[in-house]
C-alpha atoms as a PDB file:
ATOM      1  CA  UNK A   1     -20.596 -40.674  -6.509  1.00  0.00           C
ATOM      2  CA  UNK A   2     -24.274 -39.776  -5.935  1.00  0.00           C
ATOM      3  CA  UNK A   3     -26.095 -37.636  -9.175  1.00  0.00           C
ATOM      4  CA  UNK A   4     -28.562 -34.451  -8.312  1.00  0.00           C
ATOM      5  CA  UNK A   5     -31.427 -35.466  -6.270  1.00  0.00           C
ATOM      6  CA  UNK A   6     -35.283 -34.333  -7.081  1.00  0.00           C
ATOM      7  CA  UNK A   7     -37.805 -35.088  -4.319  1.00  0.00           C
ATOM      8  CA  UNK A   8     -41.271 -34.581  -4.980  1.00  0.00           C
ATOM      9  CA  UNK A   9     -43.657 -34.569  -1.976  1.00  0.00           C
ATOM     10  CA  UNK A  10     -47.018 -35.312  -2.154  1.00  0.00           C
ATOM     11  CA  UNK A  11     -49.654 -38.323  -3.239  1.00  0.00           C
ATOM     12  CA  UNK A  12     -50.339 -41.304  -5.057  1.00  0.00           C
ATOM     13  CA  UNK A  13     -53.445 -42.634  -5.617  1.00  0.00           C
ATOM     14  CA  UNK A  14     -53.947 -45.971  -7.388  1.00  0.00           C
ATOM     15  CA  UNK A  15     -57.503 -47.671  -8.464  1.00  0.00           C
ATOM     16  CA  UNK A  16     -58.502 -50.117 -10.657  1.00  0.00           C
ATOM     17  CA  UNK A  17     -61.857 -50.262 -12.655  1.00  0.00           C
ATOM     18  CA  UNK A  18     -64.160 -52.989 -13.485  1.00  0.00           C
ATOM     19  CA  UNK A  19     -63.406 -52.537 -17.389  1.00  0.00           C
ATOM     20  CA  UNK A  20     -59.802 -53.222 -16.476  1.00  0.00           C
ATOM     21  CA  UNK A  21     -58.101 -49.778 -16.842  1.00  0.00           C
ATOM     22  CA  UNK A  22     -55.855 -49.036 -13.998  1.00  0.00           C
ATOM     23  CA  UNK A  23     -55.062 -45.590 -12.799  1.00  0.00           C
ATOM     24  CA  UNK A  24     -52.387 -43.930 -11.170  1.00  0.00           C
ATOM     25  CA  UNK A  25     -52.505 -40.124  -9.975  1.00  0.00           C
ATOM     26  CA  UNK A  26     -49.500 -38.144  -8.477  1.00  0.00           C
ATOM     27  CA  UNK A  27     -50.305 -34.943  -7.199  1.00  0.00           C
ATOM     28  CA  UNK A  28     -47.412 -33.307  -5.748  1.00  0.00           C
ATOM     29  CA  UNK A  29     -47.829 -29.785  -3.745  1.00  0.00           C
ATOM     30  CA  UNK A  30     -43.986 -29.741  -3.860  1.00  0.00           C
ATOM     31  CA  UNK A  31     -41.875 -30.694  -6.459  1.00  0.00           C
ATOM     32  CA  UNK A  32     -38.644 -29.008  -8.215  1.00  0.00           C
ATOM     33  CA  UNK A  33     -41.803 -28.109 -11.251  1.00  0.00           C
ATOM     34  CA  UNK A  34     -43.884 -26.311  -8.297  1.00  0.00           C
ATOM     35  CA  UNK A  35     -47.135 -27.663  -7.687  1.00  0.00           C
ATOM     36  CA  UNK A  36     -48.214 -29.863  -9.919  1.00  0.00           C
ATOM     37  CA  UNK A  37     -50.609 -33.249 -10.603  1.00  0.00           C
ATOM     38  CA  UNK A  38     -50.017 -36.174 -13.147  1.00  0.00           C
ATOM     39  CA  UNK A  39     -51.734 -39.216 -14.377  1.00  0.00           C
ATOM     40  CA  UNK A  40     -50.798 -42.601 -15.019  1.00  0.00           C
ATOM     41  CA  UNK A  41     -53.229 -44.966 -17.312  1.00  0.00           C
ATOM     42  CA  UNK A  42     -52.689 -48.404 -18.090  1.00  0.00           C
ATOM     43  CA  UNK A  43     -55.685 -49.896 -20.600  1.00  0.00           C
ATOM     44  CA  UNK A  44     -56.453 -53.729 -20.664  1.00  0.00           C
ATOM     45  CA  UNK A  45     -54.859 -54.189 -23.851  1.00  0.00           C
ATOM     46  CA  UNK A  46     -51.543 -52.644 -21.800  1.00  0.00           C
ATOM     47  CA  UNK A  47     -51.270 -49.776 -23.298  1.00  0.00           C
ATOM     48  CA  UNK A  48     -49.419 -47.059 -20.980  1.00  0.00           C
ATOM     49  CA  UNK A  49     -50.657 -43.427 -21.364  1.00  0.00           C
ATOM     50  CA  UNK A  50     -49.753 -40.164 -19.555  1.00  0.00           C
ATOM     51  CA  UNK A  51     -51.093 -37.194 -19.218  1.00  0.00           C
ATOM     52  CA  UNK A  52     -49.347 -34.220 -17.761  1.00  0.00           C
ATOM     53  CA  UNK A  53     -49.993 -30.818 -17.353  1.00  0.00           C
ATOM     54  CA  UNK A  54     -46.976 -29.501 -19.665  1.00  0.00           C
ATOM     55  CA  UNK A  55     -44.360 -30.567 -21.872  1.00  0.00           C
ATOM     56  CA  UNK A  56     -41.576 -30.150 -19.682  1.00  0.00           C
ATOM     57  CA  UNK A  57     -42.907 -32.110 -17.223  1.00  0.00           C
ATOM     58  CA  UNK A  58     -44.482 -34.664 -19.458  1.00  0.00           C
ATOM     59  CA  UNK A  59     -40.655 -34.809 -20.714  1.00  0.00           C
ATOM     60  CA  UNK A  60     -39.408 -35.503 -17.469  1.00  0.00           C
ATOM     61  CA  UNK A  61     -41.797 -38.372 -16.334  1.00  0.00           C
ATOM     62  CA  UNK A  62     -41.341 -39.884 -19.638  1.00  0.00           C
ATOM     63  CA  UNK A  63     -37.575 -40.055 -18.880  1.00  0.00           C
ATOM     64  CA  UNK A  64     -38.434 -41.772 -15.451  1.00  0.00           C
ATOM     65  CA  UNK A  65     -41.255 -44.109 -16.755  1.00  0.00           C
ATOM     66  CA  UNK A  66     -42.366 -46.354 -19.689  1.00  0.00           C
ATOM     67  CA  UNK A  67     -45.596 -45.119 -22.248  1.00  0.00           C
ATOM     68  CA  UNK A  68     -47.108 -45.495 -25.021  1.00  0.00           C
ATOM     69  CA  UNK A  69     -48.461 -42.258 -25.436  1.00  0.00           C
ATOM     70  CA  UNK A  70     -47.986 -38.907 -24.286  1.00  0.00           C
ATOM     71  CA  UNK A  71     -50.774 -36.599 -24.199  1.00  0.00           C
ATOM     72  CA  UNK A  72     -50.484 -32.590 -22.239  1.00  0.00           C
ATOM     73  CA  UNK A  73     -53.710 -31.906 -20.841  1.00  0.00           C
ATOM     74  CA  UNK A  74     -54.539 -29.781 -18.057  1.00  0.00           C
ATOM     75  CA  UNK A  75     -54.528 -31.756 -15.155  1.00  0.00           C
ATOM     76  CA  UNK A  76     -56.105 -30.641 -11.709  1.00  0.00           C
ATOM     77  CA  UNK A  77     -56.879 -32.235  -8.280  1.00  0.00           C
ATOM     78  CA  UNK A  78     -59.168 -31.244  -5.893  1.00  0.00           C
ATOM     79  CA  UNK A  79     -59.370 -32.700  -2.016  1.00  0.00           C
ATOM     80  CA  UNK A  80     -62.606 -32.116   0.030  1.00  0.00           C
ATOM     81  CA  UNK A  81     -62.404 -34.148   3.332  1.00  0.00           C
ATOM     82  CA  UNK A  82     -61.990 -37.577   2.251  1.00  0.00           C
ATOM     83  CA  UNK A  83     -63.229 -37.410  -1.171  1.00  0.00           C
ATOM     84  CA  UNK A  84     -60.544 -36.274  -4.015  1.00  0.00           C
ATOM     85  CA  UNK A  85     -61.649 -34.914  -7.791  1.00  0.00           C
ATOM     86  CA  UNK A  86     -59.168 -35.713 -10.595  1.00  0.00           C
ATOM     87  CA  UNK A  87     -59.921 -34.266 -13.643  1.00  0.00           C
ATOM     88  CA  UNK A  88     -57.225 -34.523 -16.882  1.00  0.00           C
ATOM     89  CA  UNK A  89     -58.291 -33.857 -19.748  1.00  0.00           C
ATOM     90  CA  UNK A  90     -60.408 -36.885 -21.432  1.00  0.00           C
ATOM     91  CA  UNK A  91     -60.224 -37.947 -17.532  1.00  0.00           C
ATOM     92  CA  UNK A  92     -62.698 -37.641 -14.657  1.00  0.00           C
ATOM     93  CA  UNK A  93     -62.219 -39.196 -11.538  1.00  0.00           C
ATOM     94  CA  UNK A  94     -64.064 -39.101  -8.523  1.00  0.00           C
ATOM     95  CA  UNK A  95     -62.257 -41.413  -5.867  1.00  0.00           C
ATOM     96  CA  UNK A  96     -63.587 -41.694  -1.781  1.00  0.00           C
ATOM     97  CA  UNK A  97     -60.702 -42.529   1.212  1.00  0.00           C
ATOM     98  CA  UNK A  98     -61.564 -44.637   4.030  1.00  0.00           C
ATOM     99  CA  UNK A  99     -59.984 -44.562   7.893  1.00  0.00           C
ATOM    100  CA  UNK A 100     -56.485 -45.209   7.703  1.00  0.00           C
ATOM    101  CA  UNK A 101     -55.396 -48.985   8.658  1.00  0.00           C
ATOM    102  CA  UNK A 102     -52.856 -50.093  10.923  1.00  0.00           C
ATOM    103  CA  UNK A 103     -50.072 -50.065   8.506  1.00  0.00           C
ATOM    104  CA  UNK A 104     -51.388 -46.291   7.899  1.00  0.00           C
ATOM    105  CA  UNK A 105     -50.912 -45.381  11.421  1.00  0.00           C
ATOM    106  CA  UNK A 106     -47.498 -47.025  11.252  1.00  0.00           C
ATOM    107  CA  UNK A 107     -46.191 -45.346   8.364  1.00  0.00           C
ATOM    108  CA  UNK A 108     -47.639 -41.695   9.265  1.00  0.00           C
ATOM    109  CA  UNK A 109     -44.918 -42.002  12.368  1.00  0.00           C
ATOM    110  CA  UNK A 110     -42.099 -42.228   9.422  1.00  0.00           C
ATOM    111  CA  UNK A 111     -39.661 -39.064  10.312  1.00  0.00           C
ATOM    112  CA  UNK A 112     -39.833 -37.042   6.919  1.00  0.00           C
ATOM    113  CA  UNK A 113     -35.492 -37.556   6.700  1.00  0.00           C
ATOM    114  CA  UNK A 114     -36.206 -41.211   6.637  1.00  0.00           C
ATOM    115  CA  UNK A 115     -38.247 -40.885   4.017  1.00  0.00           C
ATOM    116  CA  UNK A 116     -35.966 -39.193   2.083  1.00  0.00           C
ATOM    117  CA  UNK A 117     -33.029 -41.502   2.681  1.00  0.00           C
ATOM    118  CA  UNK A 118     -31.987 -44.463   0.447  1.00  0.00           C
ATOM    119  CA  UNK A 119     -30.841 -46.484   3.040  1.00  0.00           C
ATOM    120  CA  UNK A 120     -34.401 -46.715   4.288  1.00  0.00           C
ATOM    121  CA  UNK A 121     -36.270 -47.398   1.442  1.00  0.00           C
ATOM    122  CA  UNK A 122     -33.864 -50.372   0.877  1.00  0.00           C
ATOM    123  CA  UNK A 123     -34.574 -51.592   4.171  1.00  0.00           C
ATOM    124  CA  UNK A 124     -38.809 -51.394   3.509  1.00  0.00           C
ATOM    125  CA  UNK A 125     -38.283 -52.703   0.021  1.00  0.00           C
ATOM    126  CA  UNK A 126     -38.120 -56.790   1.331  1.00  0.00           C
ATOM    127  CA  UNK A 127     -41.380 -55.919   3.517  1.00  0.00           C
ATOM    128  CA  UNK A 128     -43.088 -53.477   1.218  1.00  0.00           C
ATOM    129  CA  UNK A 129     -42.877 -56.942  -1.317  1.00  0.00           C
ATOM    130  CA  UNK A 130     -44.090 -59.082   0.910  1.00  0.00           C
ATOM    131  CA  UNK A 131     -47.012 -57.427   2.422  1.00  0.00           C
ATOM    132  CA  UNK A 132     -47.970 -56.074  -1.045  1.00  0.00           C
ATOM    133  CA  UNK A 133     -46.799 -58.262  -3.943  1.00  0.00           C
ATOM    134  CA  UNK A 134     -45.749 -55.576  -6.832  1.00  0.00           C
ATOM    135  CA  UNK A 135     -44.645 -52.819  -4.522  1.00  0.00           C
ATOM    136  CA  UNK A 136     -41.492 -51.849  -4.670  1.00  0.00           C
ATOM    137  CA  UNK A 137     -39.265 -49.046  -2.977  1.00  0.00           C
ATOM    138  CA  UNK A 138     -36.216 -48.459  -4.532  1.00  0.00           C
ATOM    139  CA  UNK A 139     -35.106 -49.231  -8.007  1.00  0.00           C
ATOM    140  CA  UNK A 140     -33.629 -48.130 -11.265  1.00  0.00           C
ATOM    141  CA  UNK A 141     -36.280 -45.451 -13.064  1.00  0.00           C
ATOM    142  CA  UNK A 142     -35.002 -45.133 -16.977  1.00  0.00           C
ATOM    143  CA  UNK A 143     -31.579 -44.538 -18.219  1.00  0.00           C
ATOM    144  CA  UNK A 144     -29.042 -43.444 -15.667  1.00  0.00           C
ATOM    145  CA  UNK A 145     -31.612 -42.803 -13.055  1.00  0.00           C
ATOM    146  CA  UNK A 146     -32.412 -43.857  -9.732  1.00  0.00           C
ATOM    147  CA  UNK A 147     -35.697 -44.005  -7.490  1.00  0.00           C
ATOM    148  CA  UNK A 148     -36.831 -44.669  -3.791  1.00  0.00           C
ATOM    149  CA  UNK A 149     -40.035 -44.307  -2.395  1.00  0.00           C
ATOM    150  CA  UNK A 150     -40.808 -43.200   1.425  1.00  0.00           C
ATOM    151  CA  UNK A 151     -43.975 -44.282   2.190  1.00  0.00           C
ATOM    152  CA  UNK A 152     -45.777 -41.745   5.129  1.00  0.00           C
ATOM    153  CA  UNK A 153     -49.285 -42.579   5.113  1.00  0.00           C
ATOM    154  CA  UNK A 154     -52.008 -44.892   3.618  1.00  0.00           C
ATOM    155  CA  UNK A 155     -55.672 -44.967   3.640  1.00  0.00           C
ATOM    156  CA  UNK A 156     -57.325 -47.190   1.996  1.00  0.00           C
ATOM    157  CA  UNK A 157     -59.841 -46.360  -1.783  1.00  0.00           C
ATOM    158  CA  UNK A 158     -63.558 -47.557  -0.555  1.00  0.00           C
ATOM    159  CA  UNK A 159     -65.079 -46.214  -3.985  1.00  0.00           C
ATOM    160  CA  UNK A 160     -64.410 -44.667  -7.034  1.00  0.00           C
ATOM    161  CA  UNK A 161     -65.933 -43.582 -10.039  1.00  0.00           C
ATOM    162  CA  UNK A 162     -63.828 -42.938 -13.341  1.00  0.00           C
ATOM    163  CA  UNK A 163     -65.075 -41.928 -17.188  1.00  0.00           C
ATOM    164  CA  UNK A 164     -62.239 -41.770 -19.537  1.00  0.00           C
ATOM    165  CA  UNK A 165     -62.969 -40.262 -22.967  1.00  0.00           C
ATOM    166  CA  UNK A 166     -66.909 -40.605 -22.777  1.00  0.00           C
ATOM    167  CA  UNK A 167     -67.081 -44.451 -21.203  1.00  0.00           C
ATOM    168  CA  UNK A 168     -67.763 -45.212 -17.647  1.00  0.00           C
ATOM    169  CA  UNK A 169     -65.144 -47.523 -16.398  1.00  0.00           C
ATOM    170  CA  UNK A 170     -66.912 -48.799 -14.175  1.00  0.00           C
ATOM    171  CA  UNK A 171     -66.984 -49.664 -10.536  1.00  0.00           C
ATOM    172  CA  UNK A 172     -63.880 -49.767  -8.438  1.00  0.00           C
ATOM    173  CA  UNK A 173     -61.576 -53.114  -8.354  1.00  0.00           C
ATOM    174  CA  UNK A 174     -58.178 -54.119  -7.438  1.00  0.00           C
ATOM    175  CA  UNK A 175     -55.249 -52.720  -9.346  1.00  0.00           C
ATOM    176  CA  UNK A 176     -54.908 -55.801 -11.134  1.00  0.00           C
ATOM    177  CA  UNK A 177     -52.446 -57.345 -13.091  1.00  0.00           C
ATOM    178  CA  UNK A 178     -49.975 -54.898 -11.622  1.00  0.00           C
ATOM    179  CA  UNK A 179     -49.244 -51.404 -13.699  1.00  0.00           C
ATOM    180  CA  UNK A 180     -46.024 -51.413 -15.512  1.00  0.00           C
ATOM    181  CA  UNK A 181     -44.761 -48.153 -16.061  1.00  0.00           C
ATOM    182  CA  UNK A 182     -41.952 -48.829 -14.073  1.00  0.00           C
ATOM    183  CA  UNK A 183     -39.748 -50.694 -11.957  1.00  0.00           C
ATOM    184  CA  UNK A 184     -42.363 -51.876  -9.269  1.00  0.00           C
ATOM    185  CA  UNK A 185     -46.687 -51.131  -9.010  1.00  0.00           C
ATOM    186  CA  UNK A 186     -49.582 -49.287  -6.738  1.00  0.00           C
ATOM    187  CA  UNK A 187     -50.650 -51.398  -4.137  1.00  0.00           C
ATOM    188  CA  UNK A 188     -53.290 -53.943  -5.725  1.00  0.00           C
ATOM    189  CA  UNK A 189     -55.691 -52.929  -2.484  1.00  0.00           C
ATOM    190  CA  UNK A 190     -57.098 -49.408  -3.973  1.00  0.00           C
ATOM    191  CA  UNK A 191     -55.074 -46.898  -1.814  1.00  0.00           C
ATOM    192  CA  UNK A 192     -53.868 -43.192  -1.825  1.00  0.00           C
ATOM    193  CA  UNK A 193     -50.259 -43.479   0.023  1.00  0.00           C
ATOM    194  CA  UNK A 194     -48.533 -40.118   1.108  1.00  0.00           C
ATOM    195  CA  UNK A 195     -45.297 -40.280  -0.134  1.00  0.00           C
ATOM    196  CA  UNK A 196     -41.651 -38.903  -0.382  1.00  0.00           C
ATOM    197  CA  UNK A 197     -40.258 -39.864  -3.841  1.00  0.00           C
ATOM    198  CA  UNK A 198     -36.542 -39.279  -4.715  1.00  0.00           C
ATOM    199  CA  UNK A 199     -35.320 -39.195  -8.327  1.00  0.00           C
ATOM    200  CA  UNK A 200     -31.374 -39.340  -8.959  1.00  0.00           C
ATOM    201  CA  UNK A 201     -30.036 -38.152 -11.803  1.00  0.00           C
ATOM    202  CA  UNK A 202     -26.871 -39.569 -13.507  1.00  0.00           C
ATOM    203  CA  UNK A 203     -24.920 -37.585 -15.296  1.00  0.00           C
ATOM    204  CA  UNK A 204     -26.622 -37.752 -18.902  1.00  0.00           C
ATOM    205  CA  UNK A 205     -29.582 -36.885 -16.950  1.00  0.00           C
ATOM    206  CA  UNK A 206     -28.597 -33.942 -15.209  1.00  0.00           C
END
């Protein structure tokens, strides 16, 4: 017996820096919160950080993923062509697309009800792994809850500038050693994926 489903529709960006802080931003234009945008920080040292735009929905992602620390901030995103501006509160982030690749052009044909189906995601989960080692699909996302990603587009990061609480992080690198926030990672190629993400609810989490 299937629990309530939440898809949020959207993006998710994920960079690394040169001083070894990795970054993950969601911003969703549809969600069952409304429009909203989120931020994902994982320091050297490991330590996981969110910040979120309110309370309930820094309660909700904190139910879904693992962190250290919890902060509500505002949290906006801006898109201008290929060039996106993230900016959360002690968070600025200035990231630049490039053309989409061939596994972009493949995954923007994805019908939007695959990408909202289980089934699917469980059949791109062996290939999402092996073409990008840390990616996963589908998966188990905190007590009593379930997850699946549908992947729709992909173009890869080509640069990035990020200053976190006064320090330049320095220049753009691979999201590497994979983020652990949850049950699988961003690409480690710098990427902002279009994506279809389905949360299931048990029944303590309804």
């Amino acid at each position: 017996m299937t629990g309530e489903r939440l898809r949020f529709d959207g993006w998710i960006a994920g960079v690394g820096t040169a001083s070894g802080t990795r970054l993950v931003v969601g911003h969703w234009p549809r969600s069952p919160f409304g429009a909203f945008s989120d931020v994902m920080v994982e320091h050297r040292d490991g330590e996981r950080v969110l910040l979120a735009p309110s309370r309930r929905i820094a309660d909700f992602v904190a139910a879904t993923y693992r962190f250290d620390r919890i902060e509500v901030v505002p949290v906006t995103v801006t898109a201008a062509g290929d060039t996106w501006l993230v900016e959360a509160g002690p968070l600025r982030l200035r990231l630049r697309t490039g053309r989409r690749s061939a596994l972009g052009v493949l995954l923007s044909a994805v019908p939007a009800p695959f990408a909202r189906n289980p089934v699917w995601a469980a059949l791109c989960d062996v290939p999402a792994r092996l073409l990008m080692p840390g990616v996963r699909t589908l998966g188990r996302a905190g007590p009593g809850r379930r997850e699946w990603y549908g992947a729709r587009g992909l173009r890869p990061v080509v640069a990035a500038d990020a200053v976190l609480d006064g320090a330049d992080l320095g220049p753009l690198s691979p999201l590497d050693p994979p983020v652990a926030f949850g049950f699988g990672s961003a690409p480690r190629g710098p990427s902002l994926v279009r994506v279809t993400t389905t949360v299931e609810l048990g029944s303590a989490g309804r």
